[in-house]
N, C-alpha and C. Protein backbone atom coordinates (compact mmCIF):
# COMPACT_ATOMS: atom_id res chain seq x y z
N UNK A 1 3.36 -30.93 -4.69
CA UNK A 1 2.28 -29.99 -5.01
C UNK A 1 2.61 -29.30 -6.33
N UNK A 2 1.61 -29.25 -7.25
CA UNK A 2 1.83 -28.54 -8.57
C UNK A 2 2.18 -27.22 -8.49
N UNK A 3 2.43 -26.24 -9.73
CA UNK A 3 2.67 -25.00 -9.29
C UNK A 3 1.09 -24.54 -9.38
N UNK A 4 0.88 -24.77 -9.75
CA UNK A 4 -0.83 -24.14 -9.79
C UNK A 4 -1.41 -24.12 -8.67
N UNK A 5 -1.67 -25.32 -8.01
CA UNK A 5 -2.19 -25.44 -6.65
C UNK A 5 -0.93 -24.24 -5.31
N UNK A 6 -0.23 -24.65 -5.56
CA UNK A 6 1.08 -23.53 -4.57
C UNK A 6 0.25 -21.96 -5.12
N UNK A 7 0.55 -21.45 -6.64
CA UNK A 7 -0.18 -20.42 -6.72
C UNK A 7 -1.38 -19.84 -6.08
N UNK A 8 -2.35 -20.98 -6.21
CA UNK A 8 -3.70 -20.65 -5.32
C UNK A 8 -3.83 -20.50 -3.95
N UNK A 9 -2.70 -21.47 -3.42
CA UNK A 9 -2.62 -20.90 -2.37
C UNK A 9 -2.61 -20.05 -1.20
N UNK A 10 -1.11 -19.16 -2.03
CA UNK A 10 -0.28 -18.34 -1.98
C UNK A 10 -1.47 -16.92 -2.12
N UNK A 11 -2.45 -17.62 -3.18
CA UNK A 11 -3.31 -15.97 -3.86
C UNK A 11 -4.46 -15.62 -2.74
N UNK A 12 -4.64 -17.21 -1.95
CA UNK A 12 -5.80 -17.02 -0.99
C UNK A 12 -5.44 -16.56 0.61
N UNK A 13 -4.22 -16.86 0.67
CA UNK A 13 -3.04 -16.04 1.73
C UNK A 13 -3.60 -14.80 1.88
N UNK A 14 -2.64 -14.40 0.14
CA UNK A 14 -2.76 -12.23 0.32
C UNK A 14 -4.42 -12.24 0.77
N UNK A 15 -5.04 -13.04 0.22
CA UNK A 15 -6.71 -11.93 0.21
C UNK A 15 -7.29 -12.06 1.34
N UNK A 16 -6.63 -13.21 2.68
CA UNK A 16 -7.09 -13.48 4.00
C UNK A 16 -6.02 -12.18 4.81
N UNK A 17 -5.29 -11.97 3.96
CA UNK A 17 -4.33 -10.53 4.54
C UNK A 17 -4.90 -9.44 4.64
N UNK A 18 -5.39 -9.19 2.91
CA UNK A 18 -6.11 -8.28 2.89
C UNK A 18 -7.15 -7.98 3.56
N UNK A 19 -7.66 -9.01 4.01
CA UNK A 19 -9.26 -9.31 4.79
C UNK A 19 -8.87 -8.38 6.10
N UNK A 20 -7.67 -8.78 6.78
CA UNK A 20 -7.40 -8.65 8.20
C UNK A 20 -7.31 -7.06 8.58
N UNK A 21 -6.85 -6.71 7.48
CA UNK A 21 -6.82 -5.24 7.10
C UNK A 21 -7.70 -4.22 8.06
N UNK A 22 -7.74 -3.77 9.00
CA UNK A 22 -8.95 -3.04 9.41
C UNK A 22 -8.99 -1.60 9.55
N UNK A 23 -7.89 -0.86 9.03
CA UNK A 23 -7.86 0.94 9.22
C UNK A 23 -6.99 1.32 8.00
N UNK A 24 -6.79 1.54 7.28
CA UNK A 24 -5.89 2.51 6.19
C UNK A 24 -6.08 4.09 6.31
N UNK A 25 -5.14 4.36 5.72
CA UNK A 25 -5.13 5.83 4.89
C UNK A 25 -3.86 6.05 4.18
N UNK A 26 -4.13 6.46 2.71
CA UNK A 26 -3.44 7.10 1.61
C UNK A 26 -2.61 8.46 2.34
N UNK A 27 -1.57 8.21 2.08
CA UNK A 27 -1.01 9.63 2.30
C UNK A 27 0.36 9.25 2.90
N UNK A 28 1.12 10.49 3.54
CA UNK A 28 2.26 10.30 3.59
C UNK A 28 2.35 11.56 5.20
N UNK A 29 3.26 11.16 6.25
CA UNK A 29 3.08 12.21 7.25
C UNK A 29 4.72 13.33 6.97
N UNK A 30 4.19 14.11 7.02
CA UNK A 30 5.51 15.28 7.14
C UNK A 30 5.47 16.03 7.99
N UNK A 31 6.79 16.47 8.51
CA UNK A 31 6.52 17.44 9.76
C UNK A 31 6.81 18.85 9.90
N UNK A 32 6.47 19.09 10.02
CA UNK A 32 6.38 20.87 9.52
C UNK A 32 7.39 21.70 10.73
N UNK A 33 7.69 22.42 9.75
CA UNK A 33 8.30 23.82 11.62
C UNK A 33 8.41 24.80 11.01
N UNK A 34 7.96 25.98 11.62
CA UNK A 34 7.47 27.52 11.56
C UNK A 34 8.59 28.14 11.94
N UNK A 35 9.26 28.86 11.50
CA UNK A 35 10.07 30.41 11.68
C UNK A 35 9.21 31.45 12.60
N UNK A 36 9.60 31.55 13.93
CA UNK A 36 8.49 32.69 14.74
C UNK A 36 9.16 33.71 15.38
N UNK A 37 9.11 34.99 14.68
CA UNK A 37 9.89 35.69 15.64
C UNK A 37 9.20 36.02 16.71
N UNK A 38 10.41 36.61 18.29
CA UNK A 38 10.06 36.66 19.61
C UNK A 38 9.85 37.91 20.02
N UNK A 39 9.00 38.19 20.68
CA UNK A 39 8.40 39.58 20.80
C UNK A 39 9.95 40.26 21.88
N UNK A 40 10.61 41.45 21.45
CA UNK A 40 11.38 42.29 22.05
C UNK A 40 12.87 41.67 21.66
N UNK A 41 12.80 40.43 21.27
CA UNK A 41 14.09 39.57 20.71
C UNK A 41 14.53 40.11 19.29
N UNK A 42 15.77 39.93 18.40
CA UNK A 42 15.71 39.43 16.63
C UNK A 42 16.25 38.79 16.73
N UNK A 43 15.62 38.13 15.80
CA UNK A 43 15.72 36.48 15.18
C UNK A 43 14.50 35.82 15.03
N UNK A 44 14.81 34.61 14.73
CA UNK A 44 13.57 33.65 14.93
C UNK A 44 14.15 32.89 15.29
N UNK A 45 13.10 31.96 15.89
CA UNK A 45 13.23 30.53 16.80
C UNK A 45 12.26 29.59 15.55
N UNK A 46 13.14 28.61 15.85
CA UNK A 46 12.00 27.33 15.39
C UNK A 46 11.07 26.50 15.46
N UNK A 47 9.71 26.51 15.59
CA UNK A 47 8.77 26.30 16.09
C UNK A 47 8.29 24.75 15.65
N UNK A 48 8.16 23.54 16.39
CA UNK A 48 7.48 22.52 15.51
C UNK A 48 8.48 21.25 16.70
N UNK A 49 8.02 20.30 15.97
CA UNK A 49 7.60 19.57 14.98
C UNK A 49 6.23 19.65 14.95
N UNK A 50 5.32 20.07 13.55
CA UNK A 50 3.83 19.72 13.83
C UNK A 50 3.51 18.89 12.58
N UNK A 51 3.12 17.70 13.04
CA UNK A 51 3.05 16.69 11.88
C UNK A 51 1.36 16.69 11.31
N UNK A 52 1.85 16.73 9.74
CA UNK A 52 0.39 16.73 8.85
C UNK A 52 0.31 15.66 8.50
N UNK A 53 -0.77 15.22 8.12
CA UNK A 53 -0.70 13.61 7.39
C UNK A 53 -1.29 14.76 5.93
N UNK A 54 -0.87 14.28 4.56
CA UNK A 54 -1.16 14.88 3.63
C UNK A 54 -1.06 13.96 2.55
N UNK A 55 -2.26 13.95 1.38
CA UNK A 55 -2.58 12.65 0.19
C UNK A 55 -2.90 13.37 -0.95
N UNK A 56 -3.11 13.14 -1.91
CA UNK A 56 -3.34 13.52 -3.33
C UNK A 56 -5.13 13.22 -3.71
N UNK A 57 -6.04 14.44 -3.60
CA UNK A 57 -7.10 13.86 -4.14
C UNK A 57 -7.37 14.67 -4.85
N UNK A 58 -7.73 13.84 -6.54
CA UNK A 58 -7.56 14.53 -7.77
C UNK A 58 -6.57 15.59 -8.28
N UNK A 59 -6.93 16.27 -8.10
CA UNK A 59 -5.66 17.89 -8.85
C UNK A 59 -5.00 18.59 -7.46
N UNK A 60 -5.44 18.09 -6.04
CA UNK A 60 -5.70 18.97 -4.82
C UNK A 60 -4.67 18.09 -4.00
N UNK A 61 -4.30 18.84 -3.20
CA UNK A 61 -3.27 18.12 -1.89
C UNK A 61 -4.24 18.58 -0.46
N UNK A 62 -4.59 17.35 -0.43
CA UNK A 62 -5.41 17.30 1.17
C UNK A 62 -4.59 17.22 2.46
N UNK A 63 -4.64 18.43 3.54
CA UNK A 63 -4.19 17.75 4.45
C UNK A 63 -4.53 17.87 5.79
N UNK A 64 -4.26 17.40 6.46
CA UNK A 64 -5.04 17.35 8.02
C UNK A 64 -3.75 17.73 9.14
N UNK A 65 -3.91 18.38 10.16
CA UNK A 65 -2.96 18.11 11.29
C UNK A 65 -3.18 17.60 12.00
N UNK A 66 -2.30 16.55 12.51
CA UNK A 66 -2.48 15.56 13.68
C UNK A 66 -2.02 15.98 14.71
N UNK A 67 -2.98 16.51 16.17
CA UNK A 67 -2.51 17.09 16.72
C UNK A 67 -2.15 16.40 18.30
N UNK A 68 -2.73 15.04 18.29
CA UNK A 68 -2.18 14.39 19.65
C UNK A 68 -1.13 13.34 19.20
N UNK A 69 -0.39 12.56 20.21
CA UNK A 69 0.26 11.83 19.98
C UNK A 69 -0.08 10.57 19.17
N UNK A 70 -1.91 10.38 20.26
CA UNK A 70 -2.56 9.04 19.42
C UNK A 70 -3.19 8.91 18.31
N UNK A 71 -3.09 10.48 17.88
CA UNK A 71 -3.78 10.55 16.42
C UNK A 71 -2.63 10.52 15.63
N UNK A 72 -1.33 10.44 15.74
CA UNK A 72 -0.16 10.51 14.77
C UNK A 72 0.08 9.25 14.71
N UNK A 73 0.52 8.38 15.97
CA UNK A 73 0.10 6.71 16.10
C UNK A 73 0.10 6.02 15.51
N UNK A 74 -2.11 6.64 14.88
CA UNK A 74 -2.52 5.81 14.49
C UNK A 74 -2.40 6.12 13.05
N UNK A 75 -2.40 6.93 12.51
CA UNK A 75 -1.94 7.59 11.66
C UNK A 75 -0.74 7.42 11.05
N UNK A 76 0.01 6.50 11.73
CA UNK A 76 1.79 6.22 11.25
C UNK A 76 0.92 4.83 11.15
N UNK A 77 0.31 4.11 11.82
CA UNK A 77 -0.04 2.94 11.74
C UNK A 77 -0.82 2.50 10.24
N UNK A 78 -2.04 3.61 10.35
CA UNK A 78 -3.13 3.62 8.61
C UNK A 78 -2.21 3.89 7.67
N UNK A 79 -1.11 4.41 7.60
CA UNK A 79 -0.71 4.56 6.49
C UNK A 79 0.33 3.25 6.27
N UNK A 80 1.38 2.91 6.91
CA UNK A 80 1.70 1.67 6.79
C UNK A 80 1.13 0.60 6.36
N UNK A 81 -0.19 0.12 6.97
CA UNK A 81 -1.17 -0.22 6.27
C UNK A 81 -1.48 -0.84 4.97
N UNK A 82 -1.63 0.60 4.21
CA UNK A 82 -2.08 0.94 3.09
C UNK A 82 -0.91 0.98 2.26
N UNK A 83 0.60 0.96 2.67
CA UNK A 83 1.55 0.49 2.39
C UNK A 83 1.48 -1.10 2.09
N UNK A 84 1.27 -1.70 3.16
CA UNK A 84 1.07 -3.27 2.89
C UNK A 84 -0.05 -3.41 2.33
N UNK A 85 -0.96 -3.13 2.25
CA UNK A 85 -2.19 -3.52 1.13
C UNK A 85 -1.73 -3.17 -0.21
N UNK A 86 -1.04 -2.34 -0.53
CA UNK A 86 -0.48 -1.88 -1.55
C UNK A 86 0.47 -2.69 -2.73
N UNK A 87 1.32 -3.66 -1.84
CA UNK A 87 2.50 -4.56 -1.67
C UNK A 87 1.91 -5.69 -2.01
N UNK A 88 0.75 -6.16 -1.32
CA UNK A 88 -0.39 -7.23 -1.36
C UNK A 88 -0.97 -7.31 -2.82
N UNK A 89 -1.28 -6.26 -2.94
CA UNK A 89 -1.95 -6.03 -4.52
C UNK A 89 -1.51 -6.11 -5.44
N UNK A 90 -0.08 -5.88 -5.26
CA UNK A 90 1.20 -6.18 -6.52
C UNK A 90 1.47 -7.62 -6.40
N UNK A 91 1.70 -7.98 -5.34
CA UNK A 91 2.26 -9.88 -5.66
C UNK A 91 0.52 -10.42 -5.60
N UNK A 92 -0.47 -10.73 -5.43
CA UNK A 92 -1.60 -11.15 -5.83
C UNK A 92 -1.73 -10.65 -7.87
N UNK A 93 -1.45 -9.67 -7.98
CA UNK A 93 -1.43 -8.94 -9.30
C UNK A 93 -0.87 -10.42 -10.05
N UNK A 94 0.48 -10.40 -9.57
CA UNK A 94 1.90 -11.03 -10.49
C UNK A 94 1.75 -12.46 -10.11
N UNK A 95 1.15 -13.31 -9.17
CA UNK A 95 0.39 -14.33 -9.16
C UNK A 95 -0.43 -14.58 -9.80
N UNK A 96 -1.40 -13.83 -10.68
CA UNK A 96 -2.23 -14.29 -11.05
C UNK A 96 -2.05 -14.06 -12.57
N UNK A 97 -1.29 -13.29 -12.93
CA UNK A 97 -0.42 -13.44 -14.61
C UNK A 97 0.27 -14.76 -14.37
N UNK A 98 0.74 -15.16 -13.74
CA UNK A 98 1.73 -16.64 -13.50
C UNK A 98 0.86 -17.47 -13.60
N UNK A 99 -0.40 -17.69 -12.99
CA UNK A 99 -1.52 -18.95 -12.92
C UNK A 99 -2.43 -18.78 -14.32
N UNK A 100 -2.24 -17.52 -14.98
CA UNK A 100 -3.01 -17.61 -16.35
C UNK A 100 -2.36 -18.34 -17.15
N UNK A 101 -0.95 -17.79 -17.14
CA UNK A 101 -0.30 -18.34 -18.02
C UNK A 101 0.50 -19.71 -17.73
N UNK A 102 0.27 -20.16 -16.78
CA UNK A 102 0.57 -21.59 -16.57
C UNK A 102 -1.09 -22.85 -17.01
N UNK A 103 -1.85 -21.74 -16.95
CA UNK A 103 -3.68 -22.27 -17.27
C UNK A 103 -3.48 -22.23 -18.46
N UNK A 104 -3.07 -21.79 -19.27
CA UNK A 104 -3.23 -21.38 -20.88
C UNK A 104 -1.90 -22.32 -21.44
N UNK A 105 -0.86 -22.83 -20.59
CA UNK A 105 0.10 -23.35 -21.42
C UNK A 105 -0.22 -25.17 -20.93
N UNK A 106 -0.86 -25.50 -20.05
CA UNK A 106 -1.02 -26.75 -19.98
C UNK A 106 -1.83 -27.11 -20.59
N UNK A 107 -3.14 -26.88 -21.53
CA UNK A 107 -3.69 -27.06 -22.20
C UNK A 107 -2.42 -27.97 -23.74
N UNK A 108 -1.95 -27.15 -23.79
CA UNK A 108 -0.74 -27.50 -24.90
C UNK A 108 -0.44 -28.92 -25.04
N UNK A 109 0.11 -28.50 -23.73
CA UNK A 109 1.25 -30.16 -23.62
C UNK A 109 -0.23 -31.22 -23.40
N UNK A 110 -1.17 -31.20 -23.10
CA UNK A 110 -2.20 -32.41 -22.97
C UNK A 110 -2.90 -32.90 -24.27
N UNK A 111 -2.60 -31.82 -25.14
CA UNK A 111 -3.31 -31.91 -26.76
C UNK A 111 -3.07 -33.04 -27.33
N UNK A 112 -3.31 -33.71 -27.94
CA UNK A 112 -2.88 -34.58 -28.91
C UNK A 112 -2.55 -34.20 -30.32
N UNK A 113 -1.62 -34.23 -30.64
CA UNK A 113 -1.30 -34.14 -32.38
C UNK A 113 -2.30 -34.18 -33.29
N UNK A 114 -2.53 -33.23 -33.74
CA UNK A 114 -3.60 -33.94 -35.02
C UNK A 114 -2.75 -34.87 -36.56
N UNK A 115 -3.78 -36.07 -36.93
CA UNK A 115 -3.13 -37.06 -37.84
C UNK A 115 -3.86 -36.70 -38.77
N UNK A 116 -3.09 -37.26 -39.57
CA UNK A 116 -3.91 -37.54 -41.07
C UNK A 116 -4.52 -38.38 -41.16
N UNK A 117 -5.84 -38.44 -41.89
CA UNK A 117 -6.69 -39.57 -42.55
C UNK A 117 -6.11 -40.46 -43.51
């Protein structure tokens, strides 16, 4: 098999990957814990884990709390995701600089010399 044909392959792989794809989300989960002091106690206790899922939109930090188990889940799940779609998009990217430039250099070698009259 040529490398060209392996390339195409390989490029129609990621995009049946990408296809399969069915939930994302951008962002990253962190888990938060609160300092609370106790009524008639001193000190504080540590309150948490309460996990945010939180992303970058435009100038702003968006974030949400996930407050059941199956919303964190799925939520550990969409973002992983969007991790691998991410990953997908870079080697489809760098596949397809490789198949240009293997398209643009076989032209070369098939040329014929030009002669003199």
């Amino acid at each position: 098999m040529n490398p060209t044909a392996e390339i195409e392959a390989r490029r129609n792989a990621i995009l049946e990957e990408m296809r399969s794809i069915r939930s994302m989300r951008r962002g990253t989960i962190n888990e938060q814990h609160f300092r609370v002091a106790l009524k008639g106690k001193r000190g504080t206790v540590l309150r948490g884990p309460y996990y945010i899922l939180s992303r970058r939109e435009r100038d702003r930090t968006v974030s949400k709390r996930l407050t059941t188990s199956a919303e964190l889940e799925q939520a550990r799940q969409d973002v992983a995701e969007h991790k691998r779609f991410l990953a997908l998009c870079q080697e489809f990217e760098g596949l397809t600089e490789r198949l240009g430039e293997l398209e643009r250099r076989e032209p070369d070698l098939e040329r014929e010399k030009k002669r003199y009259r």
